[in-house]
PDB file of N, CA and C in Angstrom:
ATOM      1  N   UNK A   1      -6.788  20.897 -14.877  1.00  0.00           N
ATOM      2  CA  UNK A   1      -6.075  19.950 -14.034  1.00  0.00           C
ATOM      3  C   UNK A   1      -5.095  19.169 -14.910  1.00  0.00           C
ATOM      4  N   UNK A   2      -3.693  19.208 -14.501  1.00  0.00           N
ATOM      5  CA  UNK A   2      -2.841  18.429 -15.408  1.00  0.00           C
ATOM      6  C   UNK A   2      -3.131  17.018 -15.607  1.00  0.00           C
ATOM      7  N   UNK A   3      -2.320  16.069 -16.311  1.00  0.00           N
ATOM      8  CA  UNK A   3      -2.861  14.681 -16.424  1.00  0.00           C
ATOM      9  C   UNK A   3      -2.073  13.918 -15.114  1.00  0.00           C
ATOM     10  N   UNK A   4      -1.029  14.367 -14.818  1.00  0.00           N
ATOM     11  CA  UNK A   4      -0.539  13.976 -12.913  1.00  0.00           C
ATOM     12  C   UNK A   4      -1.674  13.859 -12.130  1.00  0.00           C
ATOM     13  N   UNK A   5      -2.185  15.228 -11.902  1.00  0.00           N
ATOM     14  CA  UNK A   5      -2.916  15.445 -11.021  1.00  0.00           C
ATOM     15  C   UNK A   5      -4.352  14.808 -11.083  1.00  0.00           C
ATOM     16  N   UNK A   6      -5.031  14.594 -12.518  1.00  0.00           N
ATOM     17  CA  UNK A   6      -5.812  13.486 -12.332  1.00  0.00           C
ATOM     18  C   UNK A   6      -5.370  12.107 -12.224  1.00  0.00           C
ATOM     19  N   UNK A   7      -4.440  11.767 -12.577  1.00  0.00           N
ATOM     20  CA  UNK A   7      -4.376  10.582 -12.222  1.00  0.00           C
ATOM     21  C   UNK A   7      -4.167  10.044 -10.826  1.00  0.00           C
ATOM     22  N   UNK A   8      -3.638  11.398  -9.840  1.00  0.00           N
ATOM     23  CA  UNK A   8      -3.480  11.147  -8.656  1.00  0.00           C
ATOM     24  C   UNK A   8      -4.435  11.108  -8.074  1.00  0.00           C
ATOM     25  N   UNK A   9      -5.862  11.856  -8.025  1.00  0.00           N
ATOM     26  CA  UNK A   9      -6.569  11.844  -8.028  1.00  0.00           C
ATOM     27  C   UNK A   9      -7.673  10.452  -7.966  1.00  0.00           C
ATOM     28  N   UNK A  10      -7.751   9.654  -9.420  1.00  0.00           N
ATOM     29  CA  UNK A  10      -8.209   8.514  -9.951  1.00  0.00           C
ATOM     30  C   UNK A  10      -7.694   7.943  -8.762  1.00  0.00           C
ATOM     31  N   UNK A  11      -5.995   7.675  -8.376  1.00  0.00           N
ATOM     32  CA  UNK A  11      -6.018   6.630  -7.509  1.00  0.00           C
ATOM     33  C   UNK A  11      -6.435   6.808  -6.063  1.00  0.00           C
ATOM     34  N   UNK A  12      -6.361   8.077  -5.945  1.00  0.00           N
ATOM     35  CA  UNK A  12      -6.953   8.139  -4.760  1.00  0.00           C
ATOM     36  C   UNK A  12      -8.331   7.741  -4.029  1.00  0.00           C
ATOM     37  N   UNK A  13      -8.870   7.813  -5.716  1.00  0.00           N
ATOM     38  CA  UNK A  13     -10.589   7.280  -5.572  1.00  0.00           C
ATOM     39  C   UNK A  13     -10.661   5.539  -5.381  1.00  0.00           C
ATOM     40  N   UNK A  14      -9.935   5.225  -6.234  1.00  0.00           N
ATOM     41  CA  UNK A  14      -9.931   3.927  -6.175  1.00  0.00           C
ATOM     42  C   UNK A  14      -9.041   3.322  -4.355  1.00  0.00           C
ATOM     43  N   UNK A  15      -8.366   3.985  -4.033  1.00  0.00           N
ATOM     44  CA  UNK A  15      -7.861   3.690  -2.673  1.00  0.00           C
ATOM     45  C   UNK A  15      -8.814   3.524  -1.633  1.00  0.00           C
ATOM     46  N   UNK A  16      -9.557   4.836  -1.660  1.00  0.00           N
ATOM     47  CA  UNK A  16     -10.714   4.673  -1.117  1.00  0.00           C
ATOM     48  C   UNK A  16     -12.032   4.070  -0.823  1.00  0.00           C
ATOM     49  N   UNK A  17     -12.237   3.725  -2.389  1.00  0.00           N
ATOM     50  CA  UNK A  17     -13.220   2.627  -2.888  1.00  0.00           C
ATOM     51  C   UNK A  17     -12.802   1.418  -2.086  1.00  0.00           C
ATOM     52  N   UNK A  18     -11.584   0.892  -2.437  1.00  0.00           N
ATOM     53  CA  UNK A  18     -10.536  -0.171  -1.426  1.00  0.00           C
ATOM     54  C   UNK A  18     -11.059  -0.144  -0.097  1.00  0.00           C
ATOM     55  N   UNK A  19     -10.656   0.947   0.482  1.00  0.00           N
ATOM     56  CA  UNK A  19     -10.793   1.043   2.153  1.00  0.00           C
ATOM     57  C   UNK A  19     -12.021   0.570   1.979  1.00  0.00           C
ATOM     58  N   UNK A  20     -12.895   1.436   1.631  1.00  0.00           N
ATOM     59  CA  UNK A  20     -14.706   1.303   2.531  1.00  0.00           C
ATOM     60  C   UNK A  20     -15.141  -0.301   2.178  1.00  0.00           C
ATOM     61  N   UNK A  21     -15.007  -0.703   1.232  1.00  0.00           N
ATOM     62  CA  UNK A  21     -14.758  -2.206   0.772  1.00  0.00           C
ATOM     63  C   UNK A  21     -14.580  -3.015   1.925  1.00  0.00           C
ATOM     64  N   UNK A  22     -13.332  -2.702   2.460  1.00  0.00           N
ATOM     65  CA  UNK A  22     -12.768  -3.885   3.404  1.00  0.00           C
ATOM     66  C   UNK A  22     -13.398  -3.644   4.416  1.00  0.00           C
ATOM     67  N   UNK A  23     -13.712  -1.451   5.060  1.00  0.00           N
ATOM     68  CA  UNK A  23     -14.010  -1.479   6.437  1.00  0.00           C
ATOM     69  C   UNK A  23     -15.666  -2.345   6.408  1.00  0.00           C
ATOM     70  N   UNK A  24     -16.276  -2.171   5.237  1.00  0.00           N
ATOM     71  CA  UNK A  24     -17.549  -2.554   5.452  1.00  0.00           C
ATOM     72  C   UNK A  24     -17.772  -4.228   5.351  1.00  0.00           C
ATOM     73  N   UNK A  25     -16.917  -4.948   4.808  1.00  0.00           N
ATOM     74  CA  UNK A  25     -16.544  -6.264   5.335  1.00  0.00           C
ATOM     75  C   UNK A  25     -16.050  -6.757   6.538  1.00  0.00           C
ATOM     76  N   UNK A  26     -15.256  -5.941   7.341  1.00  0.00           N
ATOM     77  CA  UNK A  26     -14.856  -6.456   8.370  1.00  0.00           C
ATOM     78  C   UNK A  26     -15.997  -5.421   9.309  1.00  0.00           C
ATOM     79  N   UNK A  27     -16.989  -4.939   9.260  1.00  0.00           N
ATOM     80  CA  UNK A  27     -17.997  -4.453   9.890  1.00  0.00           C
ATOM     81  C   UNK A  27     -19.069  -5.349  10.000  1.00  0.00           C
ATOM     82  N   UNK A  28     -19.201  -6.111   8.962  1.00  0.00           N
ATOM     83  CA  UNK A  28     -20.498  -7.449   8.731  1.00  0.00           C
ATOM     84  C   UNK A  28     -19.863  -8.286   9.223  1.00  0.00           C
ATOM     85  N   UNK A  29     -18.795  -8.606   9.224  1.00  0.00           N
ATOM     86  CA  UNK A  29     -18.007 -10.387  10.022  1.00  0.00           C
ATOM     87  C   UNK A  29     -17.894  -9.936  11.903  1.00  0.00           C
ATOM     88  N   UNK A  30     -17.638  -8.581  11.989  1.00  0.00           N
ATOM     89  CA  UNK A  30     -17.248  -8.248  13.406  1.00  0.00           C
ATOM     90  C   UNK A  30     -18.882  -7.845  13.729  1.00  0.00           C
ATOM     91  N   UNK A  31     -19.595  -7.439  13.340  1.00  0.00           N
ATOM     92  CA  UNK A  31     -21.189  -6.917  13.880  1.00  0.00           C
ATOM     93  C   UNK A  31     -20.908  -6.040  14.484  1.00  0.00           C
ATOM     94  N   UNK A  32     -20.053  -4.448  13.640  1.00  0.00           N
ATOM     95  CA  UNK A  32     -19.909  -3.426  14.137  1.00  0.00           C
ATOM     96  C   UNK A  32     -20.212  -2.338  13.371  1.00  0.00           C
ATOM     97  N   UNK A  33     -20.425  -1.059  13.731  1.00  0.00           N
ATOM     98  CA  UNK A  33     -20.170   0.143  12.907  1.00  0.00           C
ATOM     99  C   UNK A  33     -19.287   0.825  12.493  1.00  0.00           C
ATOM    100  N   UNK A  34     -19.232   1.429  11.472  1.00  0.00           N
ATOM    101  CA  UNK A  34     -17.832   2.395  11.590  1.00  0.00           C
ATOM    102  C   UNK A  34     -18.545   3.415  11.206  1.00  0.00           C
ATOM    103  N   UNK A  35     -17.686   4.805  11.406  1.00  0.00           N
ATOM    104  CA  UNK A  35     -18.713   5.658  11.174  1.00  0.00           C
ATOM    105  C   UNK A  35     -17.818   6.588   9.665  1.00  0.00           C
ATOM    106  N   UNK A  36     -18.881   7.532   9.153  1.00  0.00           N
ATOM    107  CA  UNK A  36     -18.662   7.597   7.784  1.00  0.00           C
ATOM    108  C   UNK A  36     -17.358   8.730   8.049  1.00  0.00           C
ATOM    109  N   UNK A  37     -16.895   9.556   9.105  1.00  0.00           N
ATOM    110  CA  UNK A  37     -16.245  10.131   9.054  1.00  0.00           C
ATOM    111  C   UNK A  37     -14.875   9.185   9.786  1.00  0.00           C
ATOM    112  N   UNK A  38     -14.569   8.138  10.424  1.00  0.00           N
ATOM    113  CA  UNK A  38     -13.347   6.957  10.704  1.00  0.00           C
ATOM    114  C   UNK A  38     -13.360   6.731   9.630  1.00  0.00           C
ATOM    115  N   UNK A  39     -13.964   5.958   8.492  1.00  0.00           N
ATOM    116  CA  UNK A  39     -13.445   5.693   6.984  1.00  0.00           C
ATOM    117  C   UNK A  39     -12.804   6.306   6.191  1.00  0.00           C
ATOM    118  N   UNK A  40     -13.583   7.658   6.533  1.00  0.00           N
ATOM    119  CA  UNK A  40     -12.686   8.596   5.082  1.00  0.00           C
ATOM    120  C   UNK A  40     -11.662   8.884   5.850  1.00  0.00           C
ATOM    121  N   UNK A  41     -11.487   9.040   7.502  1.00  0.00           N
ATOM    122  CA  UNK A  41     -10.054   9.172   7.610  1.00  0.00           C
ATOM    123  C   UNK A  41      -8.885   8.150   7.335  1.00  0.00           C
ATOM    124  N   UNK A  42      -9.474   6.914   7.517  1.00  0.00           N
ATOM    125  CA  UNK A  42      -8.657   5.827   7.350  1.00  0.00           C
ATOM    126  C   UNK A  42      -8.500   5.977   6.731  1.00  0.00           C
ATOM    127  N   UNK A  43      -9.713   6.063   5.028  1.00  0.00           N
ATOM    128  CA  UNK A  43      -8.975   5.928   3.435  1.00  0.00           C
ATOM    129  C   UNK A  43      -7.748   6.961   3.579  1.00  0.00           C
ATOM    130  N   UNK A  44      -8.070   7.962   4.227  1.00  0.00           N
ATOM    131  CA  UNK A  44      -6.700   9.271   3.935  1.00  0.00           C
ATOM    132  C   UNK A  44      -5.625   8.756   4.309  1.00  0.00           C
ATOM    133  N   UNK A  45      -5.454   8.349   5.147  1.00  0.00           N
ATOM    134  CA  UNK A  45      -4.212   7.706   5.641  1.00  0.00           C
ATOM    135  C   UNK A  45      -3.550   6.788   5.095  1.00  0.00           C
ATOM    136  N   UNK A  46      -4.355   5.754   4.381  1.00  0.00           N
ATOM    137  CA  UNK A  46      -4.268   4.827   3.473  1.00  0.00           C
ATOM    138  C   UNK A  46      -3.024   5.447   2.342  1.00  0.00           C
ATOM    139  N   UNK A  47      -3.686   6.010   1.900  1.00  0.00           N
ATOM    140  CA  UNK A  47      -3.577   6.609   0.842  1.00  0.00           C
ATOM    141  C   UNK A  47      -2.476   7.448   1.119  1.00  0.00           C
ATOM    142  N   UNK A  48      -2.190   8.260   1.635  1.00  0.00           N
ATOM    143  CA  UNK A  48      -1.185   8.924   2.186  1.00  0.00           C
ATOM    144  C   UNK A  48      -0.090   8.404   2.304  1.00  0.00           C
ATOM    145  N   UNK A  49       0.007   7.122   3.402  1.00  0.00           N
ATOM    146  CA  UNK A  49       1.176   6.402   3.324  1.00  0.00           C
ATOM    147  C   UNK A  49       1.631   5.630   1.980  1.00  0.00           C
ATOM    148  N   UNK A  50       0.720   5.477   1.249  1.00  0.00           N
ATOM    149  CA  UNK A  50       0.950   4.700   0.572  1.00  0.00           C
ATOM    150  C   UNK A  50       1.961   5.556  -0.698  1.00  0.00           C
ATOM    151  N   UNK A  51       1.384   6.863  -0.778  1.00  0.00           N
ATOM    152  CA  UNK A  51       2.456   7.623  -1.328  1.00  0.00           C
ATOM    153  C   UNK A  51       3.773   8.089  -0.907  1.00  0.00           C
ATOM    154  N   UNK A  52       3.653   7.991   0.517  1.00  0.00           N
ATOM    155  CA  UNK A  52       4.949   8.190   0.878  1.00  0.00           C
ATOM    156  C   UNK A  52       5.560   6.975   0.655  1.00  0.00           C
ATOM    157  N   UNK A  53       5.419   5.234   1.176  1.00  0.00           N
ATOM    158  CA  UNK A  53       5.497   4.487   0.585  1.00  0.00           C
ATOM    159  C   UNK A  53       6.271   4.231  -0.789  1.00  0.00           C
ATOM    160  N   UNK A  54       5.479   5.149  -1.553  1.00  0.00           N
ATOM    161  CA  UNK A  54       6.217   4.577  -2.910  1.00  0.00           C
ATOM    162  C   UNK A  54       6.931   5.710  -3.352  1.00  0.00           C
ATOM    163  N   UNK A  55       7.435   6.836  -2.971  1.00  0.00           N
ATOM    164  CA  UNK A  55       8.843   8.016  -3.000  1.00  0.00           C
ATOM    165  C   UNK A  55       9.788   6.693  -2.109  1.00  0.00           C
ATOM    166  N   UNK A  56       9.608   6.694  -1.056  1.00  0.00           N
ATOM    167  CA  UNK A  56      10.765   5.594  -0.088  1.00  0.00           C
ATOM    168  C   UNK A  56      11.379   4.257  -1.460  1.00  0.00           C
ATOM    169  N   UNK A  57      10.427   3.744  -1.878  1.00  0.00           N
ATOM    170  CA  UNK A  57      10.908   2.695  -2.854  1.00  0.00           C
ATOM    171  C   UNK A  57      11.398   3.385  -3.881  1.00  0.00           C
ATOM    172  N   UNK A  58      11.013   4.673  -4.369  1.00  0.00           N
ATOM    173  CA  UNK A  58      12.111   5.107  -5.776  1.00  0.00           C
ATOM    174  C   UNK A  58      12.987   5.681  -5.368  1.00  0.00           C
ATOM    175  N   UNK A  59      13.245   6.174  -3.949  1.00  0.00           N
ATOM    176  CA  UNK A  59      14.712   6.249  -3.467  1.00  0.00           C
ATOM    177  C   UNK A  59      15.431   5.392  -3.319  1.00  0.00           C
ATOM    178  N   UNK A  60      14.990   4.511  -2.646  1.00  0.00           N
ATOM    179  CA  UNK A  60      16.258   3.229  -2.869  1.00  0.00           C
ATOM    180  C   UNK A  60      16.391   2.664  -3.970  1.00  0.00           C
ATOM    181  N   UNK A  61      15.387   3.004  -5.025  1.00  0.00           N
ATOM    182  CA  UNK A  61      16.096   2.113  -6.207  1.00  0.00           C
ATOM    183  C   UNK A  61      16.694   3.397  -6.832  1.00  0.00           C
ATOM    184  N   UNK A  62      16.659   4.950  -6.709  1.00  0.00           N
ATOM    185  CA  UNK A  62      17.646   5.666  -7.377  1.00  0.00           C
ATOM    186  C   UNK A  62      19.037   5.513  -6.828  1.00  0.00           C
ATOM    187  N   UNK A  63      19.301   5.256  -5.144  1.00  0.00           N
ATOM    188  CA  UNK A  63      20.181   5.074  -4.148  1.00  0.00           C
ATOM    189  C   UNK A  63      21.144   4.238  -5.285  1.00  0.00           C
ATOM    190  N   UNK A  64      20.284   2.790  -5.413  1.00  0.00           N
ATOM    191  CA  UNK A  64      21.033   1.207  -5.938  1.00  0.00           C
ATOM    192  C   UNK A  64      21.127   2.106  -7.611  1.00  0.00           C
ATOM    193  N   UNK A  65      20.949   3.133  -7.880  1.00  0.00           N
ATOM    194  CA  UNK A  65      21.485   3.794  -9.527  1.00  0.00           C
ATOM    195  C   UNK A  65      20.494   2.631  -9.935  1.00  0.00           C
ATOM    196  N   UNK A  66      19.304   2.970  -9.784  1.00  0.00           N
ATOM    197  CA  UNK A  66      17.974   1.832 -10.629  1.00  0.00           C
ATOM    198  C   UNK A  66      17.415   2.585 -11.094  1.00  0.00           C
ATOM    199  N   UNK A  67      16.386   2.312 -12.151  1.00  0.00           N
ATOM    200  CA  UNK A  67      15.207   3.094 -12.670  1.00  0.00           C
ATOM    201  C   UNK A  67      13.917   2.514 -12.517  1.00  0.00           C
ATOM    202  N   UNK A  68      13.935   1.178 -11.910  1.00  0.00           N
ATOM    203  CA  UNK A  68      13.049   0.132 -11.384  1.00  0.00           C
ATOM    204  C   UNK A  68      13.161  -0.115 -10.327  1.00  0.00           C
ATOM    205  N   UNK A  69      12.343   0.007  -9.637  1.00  0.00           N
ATOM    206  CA  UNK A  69      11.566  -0.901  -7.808  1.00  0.00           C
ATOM    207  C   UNK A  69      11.560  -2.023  -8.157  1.00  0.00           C
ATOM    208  N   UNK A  70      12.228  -2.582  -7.412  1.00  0.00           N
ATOM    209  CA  UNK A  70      12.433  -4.394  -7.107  1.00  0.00           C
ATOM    210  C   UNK A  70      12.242  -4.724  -5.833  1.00  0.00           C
ATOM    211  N   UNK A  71      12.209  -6.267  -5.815  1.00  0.00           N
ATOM    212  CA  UNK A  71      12.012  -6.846  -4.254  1.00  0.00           C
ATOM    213  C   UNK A  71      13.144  -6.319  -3.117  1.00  0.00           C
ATOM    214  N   UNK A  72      14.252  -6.064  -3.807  1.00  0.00           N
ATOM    215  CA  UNK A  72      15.366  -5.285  -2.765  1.00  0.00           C
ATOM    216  C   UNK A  72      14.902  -4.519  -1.983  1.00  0.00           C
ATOM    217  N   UNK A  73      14.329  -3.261  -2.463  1.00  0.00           N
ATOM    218  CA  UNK A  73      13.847  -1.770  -2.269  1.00  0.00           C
ATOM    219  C   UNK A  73      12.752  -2.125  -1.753  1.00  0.00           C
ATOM    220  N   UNK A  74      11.845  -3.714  -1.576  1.00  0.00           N
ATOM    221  CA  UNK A  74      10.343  -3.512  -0.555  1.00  0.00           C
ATOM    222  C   UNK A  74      11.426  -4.243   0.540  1.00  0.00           C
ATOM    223  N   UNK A  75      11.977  -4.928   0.636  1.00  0.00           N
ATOM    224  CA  UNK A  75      12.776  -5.909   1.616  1.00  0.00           C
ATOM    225  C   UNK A  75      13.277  -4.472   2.465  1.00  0.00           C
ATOM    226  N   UNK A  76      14.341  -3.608   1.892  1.00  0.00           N
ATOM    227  CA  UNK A  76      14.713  -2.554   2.510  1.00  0.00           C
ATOM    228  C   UNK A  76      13.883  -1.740   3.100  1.00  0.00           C
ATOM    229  N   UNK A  77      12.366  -1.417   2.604  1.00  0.00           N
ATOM    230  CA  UNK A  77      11.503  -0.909   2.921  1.00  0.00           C
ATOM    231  C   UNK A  77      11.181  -0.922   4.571  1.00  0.00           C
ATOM    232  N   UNK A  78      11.091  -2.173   4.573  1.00  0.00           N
ATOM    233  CA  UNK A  78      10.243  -3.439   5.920  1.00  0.00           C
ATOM    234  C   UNK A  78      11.732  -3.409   6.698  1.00  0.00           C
ATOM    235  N   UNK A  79      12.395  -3.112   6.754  1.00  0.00           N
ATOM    236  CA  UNK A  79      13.940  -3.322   7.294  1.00  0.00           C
ATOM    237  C   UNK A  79      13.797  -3.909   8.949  1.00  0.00           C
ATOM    238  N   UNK A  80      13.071  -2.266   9.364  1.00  0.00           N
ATOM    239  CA  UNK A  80      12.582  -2.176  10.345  1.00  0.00           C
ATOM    240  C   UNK A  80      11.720  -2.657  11.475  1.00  0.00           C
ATOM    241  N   UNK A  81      10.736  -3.561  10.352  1.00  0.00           N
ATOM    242  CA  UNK A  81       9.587  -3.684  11.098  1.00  0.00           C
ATOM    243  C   UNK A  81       9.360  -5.295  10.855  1.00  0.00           C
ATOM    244  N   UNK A  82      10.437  -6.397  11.793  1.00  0.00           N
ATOM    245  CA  UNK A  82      10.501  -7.428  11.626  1.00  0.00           C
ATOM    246  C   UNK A  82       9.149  -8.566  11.301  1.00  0.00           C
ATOM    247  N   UNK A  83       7.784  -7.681  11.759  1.00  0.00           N
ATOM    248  CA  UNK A  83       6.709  -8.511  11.747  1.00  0.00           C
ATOM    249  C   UNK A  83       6.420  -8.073  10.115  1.00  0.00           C
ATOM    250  N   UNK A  84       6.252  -7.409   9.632  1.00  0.00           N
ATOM    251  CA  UNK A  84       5.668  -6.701   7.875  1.00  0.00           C
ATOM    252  C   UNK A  84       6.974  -7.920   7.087  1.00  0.00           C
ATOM    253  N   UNK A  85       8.113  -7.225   8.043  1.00  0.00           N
ATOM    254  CA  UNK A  85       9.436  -8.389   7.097  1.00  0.00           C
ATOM    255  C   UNK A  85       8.948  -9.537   7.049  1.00  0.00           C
ATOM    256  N   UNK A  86       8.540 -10.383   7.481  1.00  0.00           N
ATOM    257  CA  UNK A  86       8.538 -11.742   7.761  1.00  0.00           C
ATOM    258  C   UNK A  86       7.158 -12.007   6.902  1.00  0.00           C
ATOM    259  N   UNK A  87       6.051 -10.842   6.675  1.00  0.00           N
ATOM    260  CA  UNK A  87       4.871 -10.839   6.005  1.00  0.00           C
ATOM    261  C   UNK A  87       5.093 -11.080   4.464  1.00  0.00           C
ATOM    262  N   UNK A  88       6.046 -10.163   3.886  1.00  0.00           N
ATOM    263  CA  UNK A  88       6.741  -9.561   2.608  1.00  0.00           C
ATOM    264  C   UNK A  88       7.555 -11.047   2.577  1.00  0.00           C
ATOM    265  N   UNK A  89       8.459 -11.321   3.039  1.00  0.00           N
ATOM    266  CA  UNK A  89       9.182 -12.318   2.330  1.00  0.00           C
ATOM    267  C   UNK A  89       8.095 -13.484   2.400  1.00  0.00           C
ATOM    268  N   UNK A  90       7.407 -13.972   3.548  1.00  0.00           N
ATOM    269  CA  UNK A  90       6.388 -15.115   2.962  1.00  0.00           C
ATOM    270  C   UNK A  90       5.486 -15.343   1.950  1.00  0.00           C
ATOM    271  N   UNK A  91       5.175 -13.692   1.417  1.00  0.00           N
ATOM    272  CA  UNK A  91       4.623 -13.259  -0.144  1.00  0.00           C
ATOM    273  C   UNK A  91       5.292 -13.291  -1.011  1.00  0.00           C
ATOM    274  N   UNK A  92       6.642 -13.268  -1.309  1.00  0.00           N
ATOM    275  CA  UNK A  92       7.944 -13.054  -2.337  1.00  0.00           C
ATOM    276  C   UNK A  92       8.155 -14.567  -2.059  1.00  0.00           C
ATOM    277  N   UNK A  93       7.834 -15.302  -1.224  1.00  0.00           N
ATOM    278  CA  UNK A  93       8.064 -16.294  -1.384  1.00  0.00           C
ATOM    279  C   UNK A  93       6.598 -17.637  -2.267  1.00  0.00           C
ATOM    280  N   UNK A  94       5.883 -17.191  -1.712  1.00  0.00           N
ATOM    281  CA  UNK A  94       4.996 -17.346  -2.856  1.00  0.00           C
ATOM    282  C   UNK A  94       4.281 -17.226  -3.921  1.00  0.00           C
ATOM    283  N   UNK A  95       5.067 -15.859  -4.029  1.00  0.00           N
ATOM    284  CA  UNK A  95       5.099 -15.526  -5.584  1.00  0.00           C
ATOM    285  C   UNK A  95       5.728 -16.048  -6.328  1.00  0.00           C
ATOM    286  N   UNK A  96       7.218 -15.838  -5.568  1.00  0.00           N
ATOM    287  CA  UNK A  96       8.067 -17.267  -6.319  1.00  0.00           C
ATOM    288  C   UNK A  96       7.911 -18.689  -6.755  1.00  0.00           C
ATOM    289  N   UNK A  97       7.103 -19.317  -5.393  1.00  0.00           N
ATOM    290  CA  UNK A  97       6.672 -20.310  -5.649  1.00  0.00           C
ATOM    291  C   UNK A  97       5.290 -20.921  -7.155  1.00  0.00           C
ATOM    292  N   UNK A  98       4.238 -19.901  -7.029  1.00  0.00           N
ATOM    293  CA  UNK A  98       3.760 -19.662  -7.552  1.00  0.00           C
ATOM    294  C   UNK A  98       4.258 -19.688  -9.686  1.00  0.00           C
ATOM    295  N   UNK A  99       5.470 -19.096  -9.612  1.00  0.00           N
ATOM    296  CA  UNK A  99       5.841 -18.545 -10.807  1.00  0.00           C
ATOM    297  C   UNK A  99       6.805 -19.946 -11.171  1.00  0.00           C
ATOM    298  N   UNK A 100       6.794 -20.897 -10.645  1.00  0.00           N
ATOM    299  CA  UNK A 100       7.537 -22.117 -10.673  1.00  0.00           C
ATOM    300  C   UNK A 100       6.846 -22.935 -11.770  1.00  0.00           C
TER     301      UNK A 100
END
């Protein structure tokens, strides 16, 4: 296995680890089940987008002639989806704040 492919791998584990994490937290606060085959699909999906996700951000920063993802390229990201927009800049905004 090349060293790509484990590492894609690694994160995929850890994505997953992520998901079942949260679904099984918001399963104890809601007093619900999820079942073991909804998780691993969620993690897939997770995970999935999240790679497509991050090809979309190194296109726009190859687009802007970048070699770095910046807040531009997540702002452009969210373009679309005025509720995530408004999520993203109130985080960029307290990151900012934060870094003050």
């Amino acid at each position: 296995m090349s060293q790509e492919a484990e590492q894609l791998e690694r994160l995929r584990t850890e994505v997953w680890a992520a998901v079942m994490e949260i679904v099984s937290q918001a399963c104890e606060e809601l007093d619900i089940d999820a079942s073991t085959q909804f998780q691993t699909s969620l993690a897939e999906v997770v995970f999935k987008q999240a790679l497509s996700l991050g090809q979309d951000l190194e296109g726009f920063a190859r687009h802007a002639k970048r070699k770095t993802v910046n807040l531009d390229d997540v702002r452009m990201m969210c373009r679309r989806n005025s509720g995530l927009r408004r999520a993203i800049e109130q985080f960029i905004t307290q990151l900012q704040d934060s870094s003050e």
